[in-house]
C-alpha atoms as a PDB file:
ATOM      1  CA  UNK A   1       6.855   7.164  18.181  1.00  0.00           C
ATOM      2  CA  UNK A   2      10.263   6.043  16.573  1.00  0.00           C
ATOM      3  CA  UNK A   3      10.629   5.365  12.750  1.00  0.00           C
ATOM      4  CA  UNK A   4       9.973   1.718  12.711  1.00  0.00           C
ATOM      5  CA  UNK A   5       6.588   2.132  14.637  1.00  0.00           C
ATOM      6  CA  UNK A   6       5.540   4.972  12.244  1.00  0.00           C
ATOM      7  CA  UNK A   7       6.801   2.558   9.194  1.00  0.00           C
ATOM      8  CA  UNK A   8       4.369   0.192  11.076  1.00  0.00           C
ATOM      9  CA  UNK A   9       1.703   2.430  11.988  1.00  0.00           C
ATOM     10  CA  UNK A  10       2.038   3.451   8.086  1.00  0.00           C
ATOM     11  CA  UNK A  11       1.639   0.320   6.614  1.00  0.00           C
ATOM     12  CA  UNK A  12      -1.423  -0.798   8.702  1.00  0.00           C
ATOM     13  CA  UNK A  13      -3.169   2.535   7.964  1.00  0.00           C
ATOM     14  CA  UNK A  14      -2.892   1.983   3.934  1.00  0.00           C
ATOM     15  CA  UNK A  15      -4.410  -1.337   4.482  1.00  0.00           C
ATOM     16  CA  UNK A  16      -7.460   0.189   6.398  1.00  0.00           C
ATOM     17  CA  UNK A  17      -7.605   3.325   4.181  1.00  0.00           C
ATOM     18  CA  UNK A  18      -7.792   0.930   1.099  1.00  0.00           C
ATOM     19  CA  UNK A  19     -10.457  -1.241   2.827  1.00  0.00           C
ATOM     20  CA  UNK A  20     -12.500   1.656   3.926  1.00  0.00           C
ATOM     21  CA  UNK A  21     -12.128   2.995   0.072  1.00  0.00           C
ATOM     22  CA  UNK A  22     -10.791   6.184   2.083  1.00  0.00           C
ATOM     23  CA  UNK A  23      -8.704   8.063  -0.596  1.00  0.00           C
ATOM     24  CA  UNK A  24      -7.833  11.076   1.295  1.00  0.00           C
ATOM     25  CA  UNK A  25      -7.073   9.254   4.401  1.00  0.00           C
ATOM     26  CA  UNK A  26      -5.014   7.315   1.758  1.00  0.00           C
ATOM     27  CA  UNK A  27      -3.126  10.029   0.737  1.00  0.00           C
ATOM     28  CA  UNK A  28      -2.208  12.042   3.805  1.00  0.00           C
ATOM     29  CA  UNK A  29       0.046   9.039   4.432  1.00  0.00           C
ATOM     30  CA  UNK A  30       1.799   9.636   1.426  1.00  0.00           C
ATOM     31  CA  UNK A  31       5.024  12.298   0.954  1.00  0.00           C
ATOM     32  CA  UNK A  32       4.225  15.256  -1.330  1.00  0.00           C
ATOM     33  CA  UNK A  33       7.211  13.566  -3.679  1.00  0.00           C
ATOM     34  CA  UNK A  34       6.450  10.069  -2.974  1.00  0.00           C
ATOM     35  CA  UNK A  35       7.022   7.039  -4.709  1.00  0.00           C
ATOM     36  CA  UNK A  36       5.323   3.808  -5.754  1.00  0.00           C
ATOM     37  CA  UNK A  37       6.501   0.919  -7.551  1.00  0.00           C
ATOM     38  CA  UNK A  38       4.013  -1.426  -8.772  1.00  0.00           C
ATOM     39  CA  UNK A  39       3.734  -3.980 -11.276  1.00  0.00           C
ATOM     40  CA  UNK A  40       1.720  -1.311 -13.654  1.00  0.00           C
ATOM     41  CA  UNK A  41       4.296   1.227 -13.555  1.00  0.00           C
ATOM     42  CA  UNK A  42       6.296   3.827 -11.145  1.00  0.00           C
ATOM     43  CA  UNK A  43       3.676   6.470  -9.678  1.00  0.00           C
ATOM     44  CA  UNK A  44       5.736   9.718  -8.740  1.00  0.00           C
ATOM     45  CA  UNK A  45       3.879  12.430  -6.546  1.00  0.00           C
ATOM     46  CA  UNK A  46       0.434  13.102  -5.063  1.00  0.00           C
ATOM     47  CA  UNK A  47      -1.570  13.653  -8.339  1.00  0.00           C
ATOM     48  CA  UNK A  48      -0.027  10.276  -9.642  1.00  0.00           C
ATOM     49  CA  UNK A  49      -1.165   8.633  -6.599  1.00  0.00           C
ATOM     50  CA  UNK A  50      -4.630   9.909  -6.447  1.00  0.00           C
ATOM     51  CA  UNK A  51      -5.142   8.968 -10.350  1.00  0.00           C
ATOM     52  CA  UNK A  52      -3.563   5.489  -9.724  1.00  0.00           C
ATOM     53  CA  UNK A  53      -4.986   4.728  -5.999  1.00  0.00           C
ATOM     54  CA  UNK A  54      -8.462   7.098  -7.014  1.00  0.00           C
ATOM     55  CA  UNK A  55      -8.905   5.394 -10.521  1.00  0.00           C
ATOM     56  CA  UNK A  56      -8.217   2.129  -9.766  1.00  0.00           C
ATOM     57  CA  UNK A  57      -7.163   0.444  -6.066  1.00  0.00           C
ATOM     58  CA  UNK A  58     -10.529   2.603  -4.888  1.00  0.00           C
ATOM     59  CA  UNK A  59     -13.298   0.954  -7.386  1.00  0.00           C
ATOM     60  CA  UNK A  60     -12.273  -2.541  -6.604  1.00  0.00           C
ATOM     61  CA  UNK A  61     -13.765  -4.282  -3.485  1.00  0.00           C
ATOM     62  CA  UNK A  62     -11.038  -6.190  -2.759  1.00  0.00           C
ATOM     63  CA  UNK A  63     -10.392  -6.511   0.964  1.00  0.00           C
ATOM     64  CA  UNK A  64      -6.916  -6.644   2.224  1.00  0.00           C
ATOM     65  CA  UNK A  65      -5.328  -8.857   5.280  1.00  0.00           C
ATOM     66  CA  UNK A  66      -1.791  -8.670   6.667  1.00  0.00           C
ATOM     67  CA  UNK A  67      -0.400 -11.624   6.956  1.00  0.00           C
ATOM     68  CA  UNK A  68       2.995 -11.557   8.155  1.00  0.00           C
ATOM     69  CA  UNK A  69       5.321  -8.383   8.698  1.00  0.00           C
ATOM     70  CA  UNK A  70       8.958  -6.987   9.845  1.00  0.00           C
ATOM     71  CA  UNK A  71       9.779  -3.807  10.567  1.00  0.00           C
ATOM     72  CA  UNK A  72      12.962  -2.171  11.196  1.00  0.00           C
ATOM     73  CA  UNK A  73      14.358   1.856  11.248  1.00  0.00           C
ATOM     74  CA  UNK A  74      12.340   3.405   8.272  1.00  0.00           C
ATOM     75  CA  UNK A  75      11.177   0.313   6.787  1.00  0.00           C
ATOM     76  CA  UNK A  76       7.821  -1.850   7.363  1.00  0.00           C
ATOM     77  CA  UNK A  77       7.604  -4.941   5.166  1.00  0.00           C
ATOM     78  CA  UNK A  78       4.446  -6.672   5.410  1.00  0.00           C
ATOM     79  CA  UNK A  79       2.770  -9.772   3.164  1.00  0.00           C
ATOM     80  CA  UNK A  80      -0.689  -8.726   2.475  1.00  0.00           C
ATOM     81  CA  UNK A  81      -3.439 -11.119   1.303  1.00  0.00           C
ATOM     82  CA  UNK A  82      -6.343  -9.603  -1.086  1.00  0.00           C
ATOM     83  CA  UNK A  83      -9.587 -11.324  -1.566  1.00  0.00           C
ATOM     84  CA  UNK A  84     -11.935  -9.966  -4.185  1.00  0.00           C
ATOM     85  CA  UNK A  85     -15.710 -10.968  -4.408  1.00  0.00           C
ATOM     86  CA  UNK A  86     -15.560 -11.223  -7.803  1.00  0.00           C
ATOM     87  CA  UNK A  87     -12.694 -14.630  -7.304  1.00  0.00           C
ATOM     88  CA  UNK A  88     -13.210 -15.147  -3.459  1.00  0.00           C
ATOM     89  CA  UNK A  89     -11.191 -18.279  -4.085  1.00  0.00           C
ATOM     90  CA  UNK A  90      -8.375 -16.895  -5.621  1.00  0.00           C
ATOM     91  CA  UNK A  91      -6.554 -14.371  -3.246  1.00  0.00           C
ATOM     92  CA  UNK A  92      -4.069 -12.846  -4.511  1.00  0.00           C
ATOM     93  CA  UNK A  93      -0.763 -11.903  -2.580  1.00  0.00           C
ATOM     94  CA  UNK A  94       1.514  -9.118  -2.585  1.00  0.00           C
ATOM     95  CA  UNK A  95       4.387  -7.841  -0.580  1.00  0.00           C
ATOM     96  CA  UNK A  96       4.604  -4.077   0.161  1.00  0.00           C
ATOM     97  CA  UNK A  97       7.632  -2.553   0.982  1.00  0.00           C
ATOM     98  CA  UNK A  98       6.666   0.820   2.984  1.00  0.00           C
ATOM     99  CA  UNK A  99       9.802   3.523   3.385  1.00  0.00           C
ATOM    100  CA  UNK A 100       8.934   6.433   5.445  1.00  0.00           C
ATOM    101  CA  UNK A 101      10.622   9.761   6.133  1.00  0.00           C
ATOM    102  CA  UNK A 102      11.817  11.658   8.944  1.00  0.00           C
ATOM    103  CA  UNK A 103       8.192  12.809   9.546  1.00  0.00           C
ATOM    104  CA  UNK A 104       6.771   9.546   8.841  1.00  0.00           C
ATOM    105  CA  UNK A 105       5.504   9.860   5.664  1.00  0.00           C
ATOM    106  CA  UNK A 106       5.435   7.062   3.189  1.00  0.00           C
ATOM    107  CA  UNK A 107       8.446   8.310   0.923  1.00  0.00           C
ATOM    108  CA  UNK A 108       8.629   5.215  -1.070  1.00  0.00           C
ATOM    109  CA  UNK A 109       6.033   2.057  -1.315  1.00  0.00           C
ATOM    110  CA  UNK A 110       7.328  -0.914  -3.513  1.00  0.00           C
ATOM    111  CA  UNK A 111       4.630  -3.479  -4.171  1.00  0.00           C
ATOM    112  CA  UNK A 112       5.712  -6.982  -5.180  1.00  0.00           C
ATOM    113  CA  UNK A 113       2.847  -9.665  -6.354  1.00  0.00           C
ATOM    114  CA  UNK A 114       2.917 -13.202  -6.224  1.00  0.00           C
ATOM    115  CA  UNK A 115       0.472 -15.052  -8.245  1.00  0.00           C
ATOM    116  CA  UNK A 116      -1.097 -12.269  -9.543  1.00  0.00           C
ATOM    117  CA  UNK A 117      -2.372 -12.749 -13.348  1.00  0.00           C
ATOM    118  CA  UNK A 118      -1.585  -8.910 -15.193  1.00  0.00           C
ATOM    119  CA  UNK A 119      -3.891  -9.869 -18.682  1.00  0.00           C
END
Protein backbone atom coordinates (compact mmCIF):
# COMPACT_ATOMS: atom_id res chain seq x y z
CA UNK A 1 0.00 0.00 0.00
CA UNK A 2 1.48 3.50 -1.00
CA UNK A 3 1.29 6.59 1.38
CA UNK A 4 -1.85 8.11 0.15
CA UNK A 5 -3.85 4.77 0.59
CA UNK A 6 -2.40 4.34 4.14
CA UNK A 7 -3.29 8.29 4.74
CA UNK A 8 -6.71 6.92 3.52
CA UNK A 9 -6.85 3.71 5.16
CA UNK A 10 -5.80 5.97 8.35
CA UNK A 11 -8.36 8.32 8.29
CA UNK A 12 -11.28 5.83 7.78
CA UNK A 13 -9.96 3.67 10.66
CA UNK A 14 -10.11 6.78 13.29
CA UNK A 15 -13.61 7.28 12.20
CA UNK A 16 -14.55 3.56 12.96
CA UNK A 17 -12.28 3.35 16.06
CA UNK A 18 -14.13 6.52 17.41
CA UNK A 19 -17.56 5.02 16.51
CA UNK A 20 -16.79 1.70 17.98
CA UNK A 21 -15.48 3.78 21.25
CA UNK A 22 -12.25 1.55 20.47
CA UNK A 23 -9.41 3.51 22.24
CA UNK A 24 -6.63 1.20 21.70
CA UNK A 25 -7.53 0.48 18.20
CA UNK A 26 -7.54 4.35 18.30
CA UNK A 27 -4.24 4.67 19.29
CA UNK A 28 -2.19 2.11 17.42
CA UNK A 29 -2.92 4.46 14.51
CA UNK A 30 -1.25 7.11 16.13
CA UNK A 31 2.90 7.83 16.03
CA UNK A 32 4.60 7.40 19.42
CA UNK A 33 5.39 11.46 18.94
CA UNK A 34 2.27 12.35 17.27
CA UNK A 35 0.44 15.36 16.96
CA UNK A 36 -3.08 16.78 17.19
CA UNK A 37 -4.40 20.09 16.69
CA UNK A 38 -7.79 20.73 17.83
CA UNK A 39 -9.83 23.55 18.73
CA UNK A 40 -9.15 22.66 22.68
CA UNK A 41 -5.54 22.71 22.41
CA UNK A 42 -2.32 20.88 20.74
CA UNK A 43 -2.14 17.13 22.11
CA UNK A 44 1.64 15.97 21.79
CA UNK A 45 2.37 12.12 22.26
CA UNK A 46 0.53 8.91 23.18
CA UNK A 47 -0.34 9.71 26.87
CA UNK A 48 -1.79 13.14 25.60
CA UNK A 49 -3.83 11.33 23.18
CA UNK A 50 -5.21 8.69 25.37
CA UNK A 51 -6.18 11.48 28.13
CA UNK A 52 -7.71 13.70 25.35
CA UNK A 53 -9.30 10.83 22.96
CA UNK A 54 -9.85 8.40 26.49
CA UNK A 55 -11.35 11.36 28.59
CA UNK A 56 -13.32 12.90 26.26
CA UNK A 57 -13.94 11.87 22.24
CA UNK A 58 -14.61 8.15 23.99
CA UNK A 59 -17.64 9.14 26.53
CA UNK A 60 -19.57 10.96 23.91
CA UNK A 61 -21.91 8.96 21.57
CA UNK A 62 -21.52 10.94 18.83
CA UNK A 63 -21.39 8.98 15.58
CA UNK A 64 -19.18 10.11 12.83
CA UNK A 65 -19.82 10.08 8.79
CA UNK A 66 -17.34 10.99 6.06
CA UNK A 67 -18.60 13.07 3.86
CA UNK A 68 -16.30 14.09 1.28
CA UNK A 69 -12.39 13.39 1.09
CA UNK A 70 -8.94 13.90 -0.99
CA UNK A 71 -6.05 12.25 -0.55
CA UNK A 72 -2.71 12.74 -1.91
CA UNK A 73 1.21 11.41 -0.90
CA UNK A 74 1.06 11.50 3.01
CA UNK A 75 -1.98 13.42 3.36
CA UNK A 76 -5.85 12.31 3.68
CA UNK A 77 -8.25 15.23 4.08
CA UNK A 78 -11.65 14.22 4.73
CA UNK A 79 -15.03 16.38 5.90
CA UNK A 80 -16.56 14.41 8.61
CA UNK A 81 -20.16 14.90 9.83
CA UNK A 82 -20.94 14.13 13.73
CA UNK A 83 -24.38 13.55 14.97
CA UNK A 84 -24.89 13.32 18.70
CA UNK A 85 -28.16 11.91 20.33
CA UNK A 86 -28.19 14.38 22.68
CA UNK A 87 -28.81 17.35 19.38
CA UNK A 88 -29.61 14.78 16.54
CA UNK A 89 -30.57 17.90 14.63
CA UNK A 90 -27.63 19.75 14.97
CA UNK A 91 -24.58 17.88 13.38
CA UNK A 92 -21.76 19.30 13.74
CA UNK A 93 -18.88 19.35 11.04
CA UNK A 94 -15.28 19.18 11.11
CA UNK A 95 -12.45 18.76 8.73
CA UNK A 96 -9.52 16.47 9.70
CA UNK A 97 -6.38 16.80 8.23
CA UNK A 98 -4.56 13.23 8.69
CA UNK A 99 -0.46 13.30 7.99
CA UNK A 100 1.08 9.97 8.15
CA UNK A 101 4.67 8.74 8.24
CA UNK A 102 6.83 6.56 6.36
CA UNK A 103 5.24 3.59 8.24
CA UNK A 104 1.88 4.95 8.06
CA UNK A 105 1.33 6.20 11.20
CA UNK A 106 -0.75 9.24 11.87
CA UNK A 107 2.23 11.75 12.59
CA UNK A 108 0.09 14.75 12.64
CA UNK A 109 -3.99 15.11 12.76
CA UNK A 110 -5.28 18.79 12.46
CA UNK A 111 -8.98 19.06 13.19
CA UNK A 112 -10.84 22.11 11.87
CA UNK A 113 -14.73 22.69 13.02
CA UNK A 114 -17.31 24.44 11.35
CA UNK A 115 -20.28 25.39 13.28
CA UNK A 116 -19.25 23.98 16.25
CA UNK A 117 -20.39 26.05 19.53
CA UNK A 118 -16.98 25.75 22.18
CA UNK A 119 -19.17 27.30 25.53
Amino acid sequence: MNLTEQARAAAHSYVDAINNKNLQQLLALFAADAELVHPFGVFSGKAKLEEFYGGLVMLADTRLTVARESAENRICCVEVVGVSPQAPDKPQYAIDLFEVNAQGLVQNLSIYYRNFDLK
